[in-house]
Protein backbone atom coordinates (compact mmCIF):
# COMPACT_ATOMS: atom_id res chain seq x y z
CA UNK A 1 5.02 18.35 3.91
CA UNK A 2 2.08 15.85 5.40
CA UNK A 3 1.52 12.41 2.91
CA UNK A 4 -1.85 14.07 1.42
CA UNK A 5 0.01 17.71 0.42
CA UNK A 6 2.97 15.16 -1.18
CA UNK A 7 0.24 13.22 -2.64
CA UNK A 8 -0.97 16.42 -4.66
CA UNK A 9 -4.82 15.31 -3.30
CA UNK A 10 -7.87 18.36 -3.17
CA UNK A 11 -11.48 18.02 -3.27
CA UNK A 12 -12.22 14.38 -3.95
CA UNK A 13 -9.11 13.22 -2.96
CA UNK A 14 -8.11 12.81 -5.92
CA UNK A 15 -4.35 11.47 -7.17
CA UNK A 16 -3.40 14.99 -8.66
CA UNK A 17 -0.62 17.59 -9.35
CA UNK A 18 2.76 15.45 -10.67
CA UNK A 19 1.39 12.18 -9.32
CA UNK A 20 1.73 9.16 -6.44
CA UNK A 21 5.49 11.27 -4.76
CA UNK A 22 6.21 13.99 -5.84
CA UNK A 23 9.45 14.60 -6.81
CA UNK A 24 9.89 10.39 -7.74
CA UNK A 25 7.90 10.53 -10.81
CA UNK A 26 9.50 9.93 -13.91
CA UNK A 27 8.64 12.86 -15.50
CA UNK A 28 6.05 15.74 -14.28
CA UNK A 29 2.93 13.56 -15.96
CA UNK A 30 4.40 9.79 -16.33
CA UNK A 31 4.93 6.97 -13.68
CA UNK A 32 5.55 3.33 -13.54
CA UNK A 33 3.18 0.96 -11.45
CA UNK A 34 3.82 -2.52 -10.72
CA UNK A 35 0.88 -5.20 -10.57
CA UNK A 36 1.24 -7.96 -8.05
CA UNK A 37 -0.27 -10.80 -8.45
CA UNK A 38 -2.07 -12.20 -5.88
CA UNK A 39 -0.57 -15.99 -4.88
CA UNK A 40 3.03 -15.60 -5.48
CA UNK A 41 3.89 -11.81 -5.82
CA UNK A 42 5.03 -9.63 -2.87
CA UNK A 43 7.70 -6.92 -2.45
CA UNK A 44 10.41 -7.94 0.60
CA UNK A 45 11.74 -5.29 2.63
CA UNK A 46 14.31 -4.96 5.83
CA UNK A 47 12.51 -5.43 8.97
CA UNK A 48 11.00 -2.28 10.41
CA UNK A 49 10.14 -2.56 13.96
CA UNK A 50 7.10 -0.65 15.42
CA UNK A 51 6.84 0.11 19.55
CA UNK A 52 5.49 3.35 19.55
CA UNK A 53 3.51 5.65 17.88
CA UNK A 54 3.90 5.40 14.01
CA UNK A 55 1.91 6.80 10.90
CA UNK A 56 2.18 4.39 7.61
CA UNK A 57 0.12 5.29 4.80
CA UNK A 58 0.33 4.16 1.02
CA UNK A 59 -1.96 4.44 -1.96
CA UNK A 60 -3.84 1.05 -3.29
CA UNK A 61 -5.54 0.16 -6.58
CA UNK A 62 -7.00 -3.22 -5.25
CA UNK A 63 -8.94 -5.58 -7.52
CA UNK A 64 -10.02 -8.19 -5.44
CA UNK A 65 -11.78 -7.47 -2.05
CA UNK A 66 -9.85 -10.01 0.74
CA UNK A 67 -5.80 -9.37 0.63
CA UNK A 68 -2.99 -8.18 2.75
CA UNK A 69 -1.79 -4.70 2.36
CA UNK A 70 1.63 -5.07 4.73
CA UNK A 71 2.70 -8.12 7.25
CA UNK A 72 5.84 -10.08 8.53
CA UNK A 73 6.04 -12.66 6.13
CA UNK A 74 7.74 -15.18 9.17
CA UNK A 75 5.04 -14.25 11.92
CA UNK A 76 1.81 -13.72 12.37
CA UNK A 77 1.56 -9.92 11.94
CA UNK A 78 -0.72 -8.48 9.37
CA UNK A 79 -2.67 -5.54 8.20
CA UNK A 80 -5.77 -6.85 5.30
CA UNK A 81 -8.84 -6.43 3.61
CA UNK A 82 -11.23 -8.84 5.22
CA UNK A 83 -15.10 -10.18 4.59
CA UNK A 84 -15.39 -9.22 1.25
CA UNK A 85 -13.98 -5.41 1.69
CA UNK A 86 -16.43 -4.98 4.73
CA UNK A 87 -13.71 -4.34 7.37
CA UNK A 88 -9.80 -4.14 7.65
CA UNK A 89 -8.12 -6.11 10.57
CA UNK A 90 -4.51 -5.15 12.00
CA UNK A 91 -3.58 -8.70 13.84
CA UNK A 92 -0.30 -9.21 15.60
CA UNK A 93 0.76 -11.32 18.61
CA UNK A 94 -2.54 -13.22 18.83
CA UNK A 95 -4.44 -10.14 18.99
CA UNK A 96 -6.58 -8.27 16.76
CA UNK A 97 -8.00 -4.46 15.72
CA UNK A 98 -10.62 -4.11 13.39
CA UNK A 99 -11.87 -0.91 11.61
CA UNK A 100 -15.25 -1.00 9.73
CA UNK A 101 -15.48 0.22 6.35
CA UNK A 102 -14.99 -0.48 2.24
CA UNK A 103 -12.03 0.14 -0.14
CA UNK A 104 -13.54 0.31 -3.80
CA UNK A 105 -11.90 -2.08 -5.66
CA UNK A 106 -10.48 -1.09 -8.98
CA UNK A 107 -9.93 2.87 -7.98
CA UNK A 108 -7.01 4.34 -6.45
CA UNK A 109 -6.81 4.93 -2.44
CA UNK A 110 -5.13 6.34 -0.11
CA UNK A 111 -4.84 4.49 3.61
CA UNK A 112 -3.27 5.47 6.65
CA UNK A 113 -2.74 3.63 9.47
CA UNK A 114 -1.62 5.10 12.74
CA UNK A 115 -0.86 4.78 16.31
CA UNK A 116 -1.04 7.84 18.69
CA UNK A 117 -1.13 7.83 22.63
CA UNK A 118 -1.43 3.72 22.18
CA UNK A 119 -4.33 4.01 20.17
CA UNK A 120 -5.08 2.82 16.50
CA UNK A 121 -6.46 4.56 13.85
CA UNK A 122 -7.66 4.28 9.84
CA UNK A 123 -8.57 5.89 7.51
CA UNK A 124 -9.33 5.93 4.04
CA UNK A 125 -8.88 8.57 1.23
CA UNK A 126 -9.29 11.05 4.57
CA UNK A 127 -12.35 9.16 6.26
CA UNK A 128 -11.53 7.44 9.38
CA UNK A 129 -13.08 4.05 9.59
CA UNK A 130 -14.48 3.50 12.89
CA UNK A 131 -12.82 0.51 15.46
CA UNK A 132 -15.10 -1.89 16.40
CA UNK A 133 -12.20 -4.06 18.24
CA UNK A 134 -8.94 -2.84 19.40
CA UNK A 135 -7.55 -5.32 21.02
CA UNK A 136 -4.33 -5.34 19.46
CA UNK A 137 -4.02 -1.52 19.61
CA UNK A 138 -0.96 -2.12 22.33
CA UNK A 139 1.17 -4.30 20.21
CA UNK A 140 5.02 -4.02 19.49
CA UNK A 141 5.39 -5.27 15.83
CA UNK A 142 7.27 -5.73 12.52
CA UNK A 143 7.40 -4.98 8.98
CA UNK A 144 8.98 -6.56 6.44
CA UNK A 145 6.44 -7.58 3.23
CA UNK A 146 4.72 -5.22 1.38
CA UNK A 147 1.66 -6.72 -0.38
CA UNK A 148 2.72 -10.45 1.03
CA UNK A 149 0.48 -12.98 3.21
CA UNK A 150 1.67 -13.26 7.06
CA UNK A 151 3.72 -16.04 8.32
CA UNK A 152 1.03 -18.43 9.77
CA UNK A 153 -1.60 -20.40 7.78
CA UNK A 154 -4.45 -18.04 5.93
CA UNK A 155 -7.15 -17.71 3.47
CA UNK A 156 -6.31 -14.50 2.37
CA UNK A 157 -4.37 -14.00 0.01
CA UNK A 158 -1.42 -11.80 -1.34
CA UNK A 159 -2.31 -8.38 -2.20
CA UNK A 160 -3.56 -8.13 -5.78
CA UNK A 161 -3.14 -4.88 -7.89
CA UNK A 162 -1.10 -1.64 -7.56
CA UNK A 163 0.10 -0.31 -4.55
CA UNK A 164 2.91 2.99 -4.81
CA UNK A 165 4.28 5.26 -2.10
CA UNK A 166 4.63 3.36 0.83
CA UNK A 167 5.56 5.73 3.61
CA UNK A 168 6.63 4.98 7.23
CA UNK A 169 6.65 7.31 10.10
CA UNK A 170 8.04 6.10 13.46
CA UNK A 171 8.16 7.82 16.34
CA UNK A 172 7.60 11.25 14.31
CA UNK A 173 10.34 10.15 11.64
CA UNK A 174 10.08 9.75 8.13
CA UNK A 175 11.93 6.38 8.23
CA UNK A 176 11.08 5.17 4.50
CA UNK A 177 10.23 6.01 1.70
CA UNK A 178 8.94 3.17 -1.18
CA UNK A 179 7.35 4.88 -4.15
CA UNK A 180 7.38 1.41 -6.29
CA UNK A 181 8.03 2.85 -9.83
CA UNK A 182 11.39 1.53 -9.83
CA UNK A 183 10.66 -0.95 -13.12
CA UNK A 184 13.02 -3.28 -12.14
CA UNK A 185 13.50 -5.90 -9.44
CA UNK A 186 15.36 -3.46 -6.67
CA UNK A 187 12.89 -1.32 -4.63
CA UNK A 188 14.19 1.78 -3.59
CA UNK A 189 13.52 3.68 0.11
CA UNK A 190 14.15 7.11 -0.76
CA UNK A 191 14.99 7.92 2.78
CA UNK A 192 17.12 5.42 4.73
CA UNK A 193 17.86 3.13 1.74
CA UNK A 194 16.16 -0.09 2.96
CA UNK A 195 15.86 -1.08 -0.26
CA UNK A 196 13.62 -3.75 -0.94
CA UNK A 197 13.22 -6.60 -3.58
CA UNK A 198 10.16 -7.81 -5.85
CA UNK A 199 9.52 -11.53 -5.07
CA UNK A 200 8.08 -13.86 -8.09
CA UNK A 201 8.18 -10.84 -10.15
CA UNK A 202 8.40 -10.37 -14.08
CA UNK A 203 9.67 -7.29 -16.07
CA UNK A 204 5.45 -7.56 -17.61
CA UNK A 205 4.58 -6.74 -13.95
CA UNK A 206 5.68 -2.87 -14.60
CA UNK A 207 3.72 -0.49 -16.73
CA UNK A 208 4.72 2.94 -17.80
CA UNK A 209 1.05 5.11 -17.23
CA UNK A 210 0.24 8.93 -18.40
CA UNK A 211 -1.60 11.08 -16.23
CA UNK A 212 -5.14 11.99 -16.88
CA UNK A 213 -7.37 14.27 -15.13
CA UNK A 214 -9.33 11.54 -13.45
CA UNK A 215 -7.01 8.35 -13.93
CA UNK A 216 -3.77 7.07 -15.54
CA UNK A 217 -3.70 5.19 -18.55
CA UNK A 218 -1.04 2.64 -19.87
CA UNK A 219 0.85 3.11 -22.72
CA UNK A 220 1.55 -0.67 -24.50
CA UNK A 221 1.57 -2.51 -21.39
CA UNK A 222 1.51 -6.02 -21.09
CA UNK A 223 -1.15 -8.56 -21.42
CA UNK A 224 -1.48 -10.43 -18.84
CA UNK A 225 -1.08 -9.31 -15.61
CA UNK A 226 -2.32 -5.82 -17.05
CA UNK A 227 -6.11 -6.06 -18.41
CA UNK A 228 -5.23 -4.11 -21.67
CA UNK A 229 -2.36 -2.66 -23.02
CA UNK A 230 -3.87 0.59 -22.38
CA UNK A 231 -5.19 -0.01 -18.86
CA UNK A 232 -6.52 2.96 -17.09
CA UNK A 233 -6.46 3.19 -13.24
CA UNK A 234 -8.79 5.64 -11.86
CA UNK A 235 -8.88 7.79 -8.89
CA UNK A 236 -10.36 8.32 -6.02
């Protein structure tokens, strides 16, 4: 089954059917989300290393418009939101890829990020987001932050908002599986069990949502990090 089909998403791409992975959700209409916050928060997880082709994609609620969607939290490799949600930069090794194009901020997404016959691609919610630089299109990288800043000195910050069902393909292998509505500090991987753990996380971080035709709502959530105790998230 391809990431979209999983994802339940038809016209609109829309977050549909049981919800962000099925099969994970706690029941057939209600999930947990996690908020990070954007100067401490992050989610660590076991290094995965990337030489070949790969596919990662993951769904994102973001509410600012500058963070980092996945790095290495000891070097400088980094995928982000950059100049104010105008482009999205993949650096690694001193070398950078850029694809043009705007996440909404404060609706649900769906990116994927890929490398086939050495050459990057992007897209969003099934657009592809042109390259305008692909210099680091070559590189041999690792993972091991979801949501956290890089290792070297930045401006941008830590992701901020939801982000649920990381997925990483590597060299045409499902290799993990995160789909973050653990509500608790341990962060399963459905598929290898490279677990991963919440960093400067608190048990108000998680948030039990319904879902509606168009968007999930909270149910008594807490206030802050969530807006409202009945928060709704929309969809793309």
């Amino acid at each position: 089954m391809s990431y979209p089909e999983k994802m339940g998403l038809g016209a609109g791409m829309g977050l549909a059917l049981s919800g962000l992975g099925m099969g994970t959700v706690r029941s057939s209409v209600t999930r947990y989300f996690r908020r990070n916050e954007d100067t401490t928060d992050s989610i660590g997880i076991p290094d995965e290393g990337f030489s070949g082709d790969f596919k990662i994609t993951m769904a994102a609620y973001p509410i600012v418009e500058r963070s980092h969607l996945l790095s290495n939290s000891t070097t400088n490799t980094r995928l982000f939101i950059e100049a104010n949600n105008s482009k999205i930069d993949f650096a690694s090794g001193g070398f950078t890829t850029t694809f043009q194009g705007v996440i909404q901020v404060n609706v649900f997404s769906v990116i994927s990020f890929e490398r086939s016959a050495g050459a990057m691609t992007l897209s969003v919610n099934g657009v592809d987001f042109p390259a305008i630089l692909s210099d680091a299109d070559g590189e041999t990288f690792t993972i091991n932050s979801l949501g956290g800043v890089w290792g070297g000195a930045t401006s941008v910050p830590n992701f901020a908002g939801v982000q649920a069902d990381v997925e990483f393909i590597n060299e045409a292998v499902q290799t993990r599986y995160y789909p973050i509505n653990d509500n608790g500090h341990t962060i399963r991987d459905l598929v290898s069990g490279q677990d991963g753990t919440v960093i400067n996380g608190t048990a108000g971080d998680w948030g039990l949502f319904t879902k509606k035709p168009t968007l999930w709502k909270g149910e008594n959530l807490t206030v802050p990090p969530w807006a409202s105790i009945d928060q709704e998230l929309l969809k793309a």
